[in-house]
Protein backbone atom coordinates (compact mmCIF):
# COMPACT_ATOMS: atom_id res chain seq x y z
CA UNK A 1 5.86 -18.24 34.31
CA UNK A 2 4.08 -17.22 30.75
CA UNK A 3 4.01 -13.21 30.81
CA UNK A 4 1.12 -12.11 29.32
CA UNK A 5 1.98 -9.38 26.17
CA UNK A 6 -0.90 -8.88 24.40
CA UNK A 7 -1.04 -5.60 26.48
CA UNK A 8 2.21 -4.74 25.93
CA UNK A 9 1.37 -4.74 22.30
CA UNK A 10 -1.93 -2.67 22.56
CA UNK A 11 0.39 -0.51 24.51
CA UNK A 12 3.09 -0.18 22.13
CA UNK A 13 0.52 -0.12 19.10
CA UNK A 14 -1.11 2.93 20.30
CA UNK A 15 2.00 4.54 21.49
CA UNK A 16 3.35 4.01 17.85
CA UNK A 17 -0.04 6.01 16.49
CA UNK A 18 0.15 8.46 18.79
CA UNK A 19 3.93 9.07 17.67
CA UNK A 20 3.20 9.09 13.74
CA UNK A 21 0.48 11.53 14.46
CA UNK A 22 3.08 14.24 16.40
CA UNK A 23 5.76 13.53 13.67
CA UNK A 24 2.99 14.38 10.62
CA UNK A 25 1.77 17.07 12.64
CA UNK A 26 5.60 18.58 13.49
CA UNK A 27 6.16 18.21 9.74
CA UNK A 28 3.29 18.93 7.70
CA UNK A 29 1.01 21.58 9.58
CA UNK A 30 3.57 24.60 9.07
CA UNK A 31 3.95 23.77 5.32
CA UNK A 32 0.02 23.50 5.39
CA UNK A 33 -0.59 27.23 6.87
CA UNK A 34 1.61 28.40 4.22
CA UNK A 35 0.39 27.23 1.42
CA UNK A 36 -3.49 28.39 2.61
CA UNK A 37 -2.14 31.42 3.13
CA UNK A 38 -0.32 31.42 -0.35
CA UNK A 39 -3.27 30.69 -1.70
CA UNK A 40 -5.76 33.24 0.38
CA UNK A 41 -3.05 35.64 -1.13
CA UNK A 42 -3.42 34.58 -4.79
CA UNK A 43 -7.10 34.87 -4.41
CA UNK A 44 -6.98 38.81 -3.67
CA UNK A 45 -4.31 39.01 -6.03
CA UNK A 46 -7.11 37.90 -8.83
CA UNK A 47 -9.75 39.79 -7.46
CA UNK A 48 -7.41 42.78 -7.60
CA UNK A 49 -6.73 42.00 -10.82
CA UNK A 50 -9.85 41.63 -12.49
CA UNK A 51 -12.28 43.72 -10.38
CA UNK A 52 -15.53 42.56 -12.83
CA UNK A 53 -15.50 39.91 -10.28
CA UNK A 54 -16.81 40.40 -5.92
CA UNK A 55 -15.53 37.37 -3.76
CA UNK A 56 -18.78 35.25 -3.71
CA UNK A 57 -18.12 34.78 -7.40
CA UNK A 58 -14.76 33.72 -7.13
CA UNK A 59 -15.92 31.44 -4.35
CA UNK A 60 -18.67 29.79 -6.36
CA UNK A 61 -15.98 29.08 -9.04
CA UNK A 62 -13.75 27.65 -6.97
CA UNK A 63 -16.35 25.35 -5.40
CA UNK A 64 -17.00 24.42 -9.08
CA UNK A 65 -13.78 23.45 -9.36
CA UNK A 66 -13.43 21.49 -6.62
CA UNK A 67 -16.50 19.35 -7.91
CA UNK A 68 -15.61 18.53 -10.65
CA UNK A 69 -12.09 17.33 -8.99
CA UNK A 70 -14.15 14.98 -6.81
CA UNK A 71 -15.92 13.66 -10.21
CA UNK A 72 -12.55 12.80 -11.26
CA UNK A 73 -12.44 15.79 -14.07
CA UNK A 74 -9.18 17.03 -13.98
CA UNK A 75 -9.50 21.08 -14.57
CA UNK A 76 -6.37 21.70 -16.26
CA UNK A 77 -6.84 21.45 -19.93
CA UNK A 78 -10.47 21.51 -22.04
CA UNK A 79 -12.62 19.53 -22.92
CA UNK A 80 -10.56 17.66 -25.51
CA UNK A 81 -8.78 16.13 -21.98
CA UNK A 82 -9.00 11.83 -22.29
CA UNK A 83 -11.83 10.52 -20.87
CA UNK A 84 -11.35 8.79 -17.26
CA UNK A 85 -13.56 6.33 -18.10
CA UNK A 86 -12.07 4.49 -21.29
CA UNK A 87 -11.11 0.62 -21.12
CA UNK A 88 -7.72 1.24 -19.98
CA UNK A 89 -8.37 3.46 -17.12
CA UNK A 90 -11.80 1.41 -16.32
CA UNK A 91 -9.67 -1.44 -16.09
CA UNK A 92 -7.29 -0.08 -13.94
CA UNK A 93 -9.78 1.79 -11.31
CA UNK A 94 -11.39 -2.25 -11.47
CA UNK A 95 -8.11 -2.91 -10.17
CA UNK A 96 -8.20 -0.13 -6.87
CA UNK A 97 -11.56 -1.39 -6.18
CA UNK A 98 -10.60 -5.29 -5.73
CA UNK A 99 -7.47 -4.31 -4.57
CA UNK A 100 -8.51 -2.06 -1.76
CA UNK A 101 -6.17 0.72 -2.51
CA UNK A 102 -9.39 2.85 -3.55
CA UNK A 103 -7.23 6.13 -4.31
CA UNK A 104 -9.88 8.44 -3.99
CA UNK A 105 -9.54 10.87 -7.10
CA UNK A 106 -11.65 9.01 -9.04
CA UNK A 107 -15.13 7.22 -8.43
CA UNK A 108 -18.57 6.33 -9.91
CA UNK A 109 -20.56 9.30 -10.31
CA UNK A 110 -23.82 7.28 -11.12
CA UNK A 111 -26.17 5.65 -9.15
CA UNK A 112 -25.94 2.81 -11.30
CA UNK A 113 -22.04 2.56 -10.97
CA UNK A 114 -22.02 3.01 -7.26
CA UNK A 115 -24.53 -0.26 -6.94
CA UNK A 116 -22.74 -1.87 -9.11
CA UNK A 117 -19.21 -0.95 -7.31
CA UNK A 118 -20.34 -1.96 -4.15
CA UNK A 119 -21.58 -5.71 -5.37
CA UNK A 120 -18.57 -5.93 -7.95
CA UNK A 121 -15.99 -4.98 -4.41
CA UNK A 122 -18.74 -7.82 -2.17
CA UNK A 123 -17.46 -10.52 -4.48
CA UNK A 124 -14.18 -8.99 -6.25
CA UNK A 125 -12.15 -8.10 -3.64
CA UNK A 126 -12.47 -12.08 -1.40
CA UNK A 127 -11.85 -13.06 -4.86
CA UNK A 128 -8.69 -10.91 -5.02
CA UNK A 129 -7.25 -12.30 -1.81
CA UNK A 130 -7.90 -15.81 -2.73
CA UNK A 131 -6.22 -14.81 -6.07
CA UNK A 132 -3.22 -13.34 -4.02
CA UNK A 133 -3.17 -16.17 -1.59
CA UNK A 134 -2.27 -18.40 -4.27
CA UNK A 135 0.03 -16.57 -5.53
CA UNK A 136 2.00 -15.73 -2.85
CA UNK A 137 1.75 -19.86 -2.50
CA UNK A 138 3.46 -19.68 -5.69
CA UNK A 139 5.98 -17.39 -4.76
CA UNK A 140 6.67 -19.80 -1.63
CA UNK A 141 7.46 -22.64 -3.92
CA UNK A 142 10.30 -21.04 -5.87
CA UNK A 143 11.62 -20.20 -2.64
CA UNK A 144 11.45 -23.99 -1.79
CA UNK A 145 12.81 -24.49 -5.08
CA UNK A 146 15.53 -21.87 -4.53
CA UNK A 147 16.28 -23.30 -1.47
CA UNK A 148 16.96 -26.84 -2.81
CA UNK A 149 20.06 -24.81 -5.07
CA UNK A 150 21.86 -23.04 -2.19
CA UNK A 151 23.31 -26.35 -0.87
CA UNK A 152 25.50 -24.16 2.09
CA UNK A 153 24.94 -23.46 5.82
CA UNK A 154 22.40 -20.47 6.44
CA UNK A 155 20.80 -21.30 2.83
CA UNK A 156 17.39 -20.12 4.35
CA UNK A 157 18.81 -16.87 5.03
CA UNK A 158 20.38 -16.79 1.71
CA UNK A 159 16.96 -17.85 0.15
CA UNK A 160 14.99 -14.64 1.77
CA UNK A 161 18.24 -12.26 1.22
CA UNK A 162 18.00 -13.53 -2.78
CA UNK A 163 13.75 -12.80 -2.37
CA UNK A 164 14.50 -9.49 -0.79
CA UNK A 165 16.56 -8.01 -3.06
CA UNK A 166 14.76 -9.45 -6.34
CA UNK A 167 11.29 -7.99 -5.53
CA UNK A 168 12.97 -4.73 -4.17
CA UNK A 169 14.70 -4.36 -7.46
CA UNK A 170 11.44 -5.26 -9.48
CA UNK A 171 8.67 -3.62 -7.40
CA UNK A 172 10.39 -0.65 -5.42
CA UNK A 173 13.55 0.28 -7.15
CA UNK A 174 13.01 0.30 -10.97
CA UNK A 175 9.24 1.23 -11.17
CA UNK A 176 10.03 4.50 -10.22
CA UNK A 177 12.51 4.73 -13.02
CA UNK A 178 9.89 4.36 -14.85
CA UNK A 179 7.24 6.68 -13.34
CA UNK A 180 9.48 9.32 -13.42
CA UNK A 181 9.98 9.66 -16.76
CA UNK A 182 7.09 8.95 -18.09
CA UNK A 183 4.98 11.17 -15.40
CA UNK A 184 7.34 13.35 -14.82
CA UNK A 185 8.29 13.06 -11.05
CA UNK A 186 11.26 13.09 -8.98
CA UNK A 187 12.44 9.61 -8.05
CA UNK A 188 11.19 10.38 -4.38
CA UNK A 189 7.95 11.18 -5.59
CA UNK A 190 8.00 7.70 -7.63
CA UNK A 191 9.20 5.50 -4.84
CA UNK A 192 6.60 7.15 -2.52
CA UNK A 193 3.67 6.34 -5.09
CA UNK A 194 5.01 2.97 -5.32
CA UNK A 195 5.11 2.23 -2.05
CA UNK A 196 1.63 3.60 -0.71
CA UNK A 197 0.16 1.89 -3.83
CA UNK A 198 1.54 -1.53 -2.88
CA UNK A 199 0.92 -1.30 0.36
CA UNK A 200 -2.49 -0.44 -0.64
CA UNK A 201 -2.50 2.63 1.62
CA UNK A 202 -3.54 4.84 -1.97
CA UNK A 203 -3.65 8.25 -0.91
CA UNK A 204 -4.39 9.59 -4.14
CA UNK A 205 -2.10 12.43 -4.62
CA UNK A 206 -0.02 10.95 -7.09
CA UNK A 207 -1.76 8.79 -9.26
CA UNK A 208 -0.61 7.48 -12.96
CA UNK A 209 -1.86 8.71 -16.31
CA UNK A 210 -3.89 11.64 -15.06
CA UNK A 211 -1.71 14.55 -16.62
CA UNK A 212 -3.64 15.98 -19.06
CA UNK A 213 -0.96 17.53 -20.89
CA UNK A 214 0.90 14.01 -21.22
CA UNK A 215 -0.16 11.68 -23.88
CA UNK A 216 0.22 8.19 -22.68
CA UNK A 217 0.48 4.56 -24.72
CA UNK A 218 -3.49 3.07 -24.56
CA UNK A 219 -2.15 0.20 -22.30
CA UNK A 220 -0.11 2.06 -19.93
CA UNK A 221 -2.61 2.18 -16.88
CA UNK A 222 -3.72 -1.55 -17.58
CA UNK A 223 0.35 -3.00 -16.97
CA UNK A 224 0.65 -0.57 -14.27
CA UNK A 225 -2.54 -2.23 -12.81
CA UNK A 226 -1.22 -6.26 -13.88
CA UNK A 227 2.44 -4.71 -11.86
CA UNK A 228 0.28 -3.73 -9.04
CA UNK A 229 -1.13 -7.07 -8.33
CA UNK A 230 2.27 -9.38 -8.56
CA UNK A 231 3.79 -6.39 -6.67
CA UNK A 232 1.15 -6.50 -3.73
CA UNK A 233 1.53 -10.15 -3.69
CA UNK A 234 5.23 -9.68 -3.04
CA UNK A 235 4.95 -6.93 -0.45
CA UNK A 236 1.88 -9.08 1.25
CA UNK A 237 4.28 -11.86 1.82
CA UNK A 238 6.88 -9.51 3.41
CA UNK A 239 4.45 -7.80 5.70
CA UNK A 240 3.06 -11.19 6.93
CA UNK A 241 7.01 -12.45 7.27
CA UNK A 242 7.66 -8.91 9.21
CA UNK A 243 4.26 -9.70 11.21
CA UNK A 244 5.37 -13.22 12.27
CA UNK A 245 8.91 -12.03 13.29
CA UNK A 246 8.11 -9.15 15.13
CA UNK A 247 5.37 -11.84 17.34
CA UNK A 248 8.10 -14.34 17.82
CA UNK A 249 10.10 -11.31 18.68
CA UNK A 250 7.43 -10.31 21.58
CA UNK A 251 6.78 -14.29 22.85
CA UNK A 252 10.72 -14.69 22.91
CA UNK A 253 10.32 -11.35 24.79
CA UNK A 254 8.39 -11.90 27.45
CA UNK A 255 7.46 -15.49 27.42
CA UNK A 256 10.95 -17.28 28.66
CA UNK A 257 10.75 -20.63 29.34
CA UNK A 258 12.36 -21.89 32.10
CA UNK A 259 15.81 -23.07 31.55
CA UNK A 260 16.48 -25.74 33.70
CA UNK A 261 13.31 -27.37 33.09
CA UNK A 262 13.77 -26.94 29.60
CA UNK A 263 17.46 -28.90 29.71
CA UNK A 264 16.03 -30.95 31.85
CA UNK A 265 13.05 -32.20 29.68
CA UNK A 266 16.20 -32.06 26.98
CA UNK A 267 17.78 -34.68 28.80
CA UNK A 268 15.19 -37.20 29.58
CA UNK A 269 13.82 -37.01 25.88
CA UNK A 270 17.84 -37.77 24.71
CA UNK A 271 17.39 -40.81 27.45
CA UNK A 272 13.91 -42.10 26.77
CA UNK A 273 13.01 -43.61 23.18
CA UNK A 274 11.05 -41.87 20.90
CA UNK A 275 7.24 -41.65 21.46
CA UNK A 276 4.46 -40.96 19.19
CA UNK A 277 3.32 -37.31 19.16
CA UNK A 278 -0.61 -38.17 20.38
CA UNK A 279 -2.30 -36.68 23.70
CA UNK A 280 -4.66 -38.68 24.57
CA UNK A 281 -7.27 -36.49 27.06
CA UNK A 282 -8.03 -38.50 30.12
């Protein structure tokens, strides 16, 4: 009898939620308090120190500050800071809006732009999964190519181990390198923008080629946007691989066949001759 699991999974999908949101919460709201109360602290530290100033004015300031952070102005530096808005990192935040990963510290300020994001996302972004679609398809044929080279038992699994460990070398492992020295960051903290940006999660709070006291090469935020694509193609066609496993996983699960009848309709196909694969409704 067929076991119905779609519930199961609702179940288990909200269970999993509900679980990510006590682990965040057992691990980031402590560190949280403490740095707003750092900060409080460093606030009456200033106003002790420079007593010109009441609170309301150090409020408005900081509310200045924090606008012009959600206009994308970084403000560290003057005004001699690169512009956000040059080819390089236009063609890069072209790339967050087809892409999806949208990583929220930076976005058209003008009414103009904002029309003009939201028709350029209407038709970029079905363009950007056909775009990926194919070339995942691509990616599928080397594997079929790769496939036809491994002439041994298990080659499939060989195949996917060799596909594995190629785009986890070129898309998780060495981009970091990378990142790190030229940003600045730990390895952790390069691994963990990598991964959110492929997986087109995009938090924001790491983000290349925003450090104002960093002079980067003109094209650096345009290959980090052409490695983003190839690299969401690869991690696209490892989610859908996880996706189909983990469903098999659930019908294997819960949906077992009967055995006997199964050997049994074994049998009388290995007695009867082969017949053509066509129902015919009555």
């Amino acid at each position: 009898q067929q076991i119905r699991w779609t519930p199961l999974l609702v179940l288990g999908y909200l269970f999993y939620l509900l679980l990510g949101a006590m682990v965040f919460q057992l691990l980031e709201k402590q560190a949280e308090t403490h740095f707003r109360d750092q900060f409080q602290l460093e606030k009456l530290k200033f106003l002790q120190n420079y007593t010109c100033l009441d609170r309301q004015a150090l409020e408005q300031f900081v509310q200045v500050l924090m606008e012009a952070w959600e206009k994308g102005v970084n403000p560290e530096g003057n005004s001699t800071n690169p512009s956000n808005w040059d080819f390089s990192n236009s063609f890069f935040f072209a790339g967050t809006v087809v892409t999806t990963i949208g990583y929220g510290n930076l976005s058209p300020s003008t009414v103009a732009g904002q029309i003009f994001c939201v028709f350029y996302a209407l038709f970029g972004v079905p363009l950007n999964l056909a775009f990926l679609n194919q070339l995942g398809k691509g990616l599928n044929a080397h594997l079929i190519t790769l496939e036809r080279w491994v002439q041994k038992p298990g080659r499939a699994q060989v195949q996917w181990a060799i596909f594995l460990t190629t785009g986890t070398l070129l898309f998780l492992v060495f981009p970091p390198l990378v990142f790190s020295y030229v940003e600045g960051w730990s390895y952790g903290e390069g691994f963990y923008f990598t991964f959110i940006t492929l997986s087109t999660i995009g938090f924001g709070d790491y983000v290349v080629g925003t450090n104002p006291n960093k002079h980067y090469i003109p094209v650096y935020r345009s290959l980090t946007a052409i490695w983003i694509v190839f690299g969401l193609a690869w991690l696209a066609l490892v989610f859908n691989v996880g996706a189909d496993l983990m469903e098999k996983f659930l019908q294997l699960k819960w949906h077992k066949p009967d055995l006997s009848l199964a050997e049994g309709a074994t049998t009388k196909l290995e007695d009867e001759p082969e017949q053509p694969r066509i129902h015919i409704p009555s």
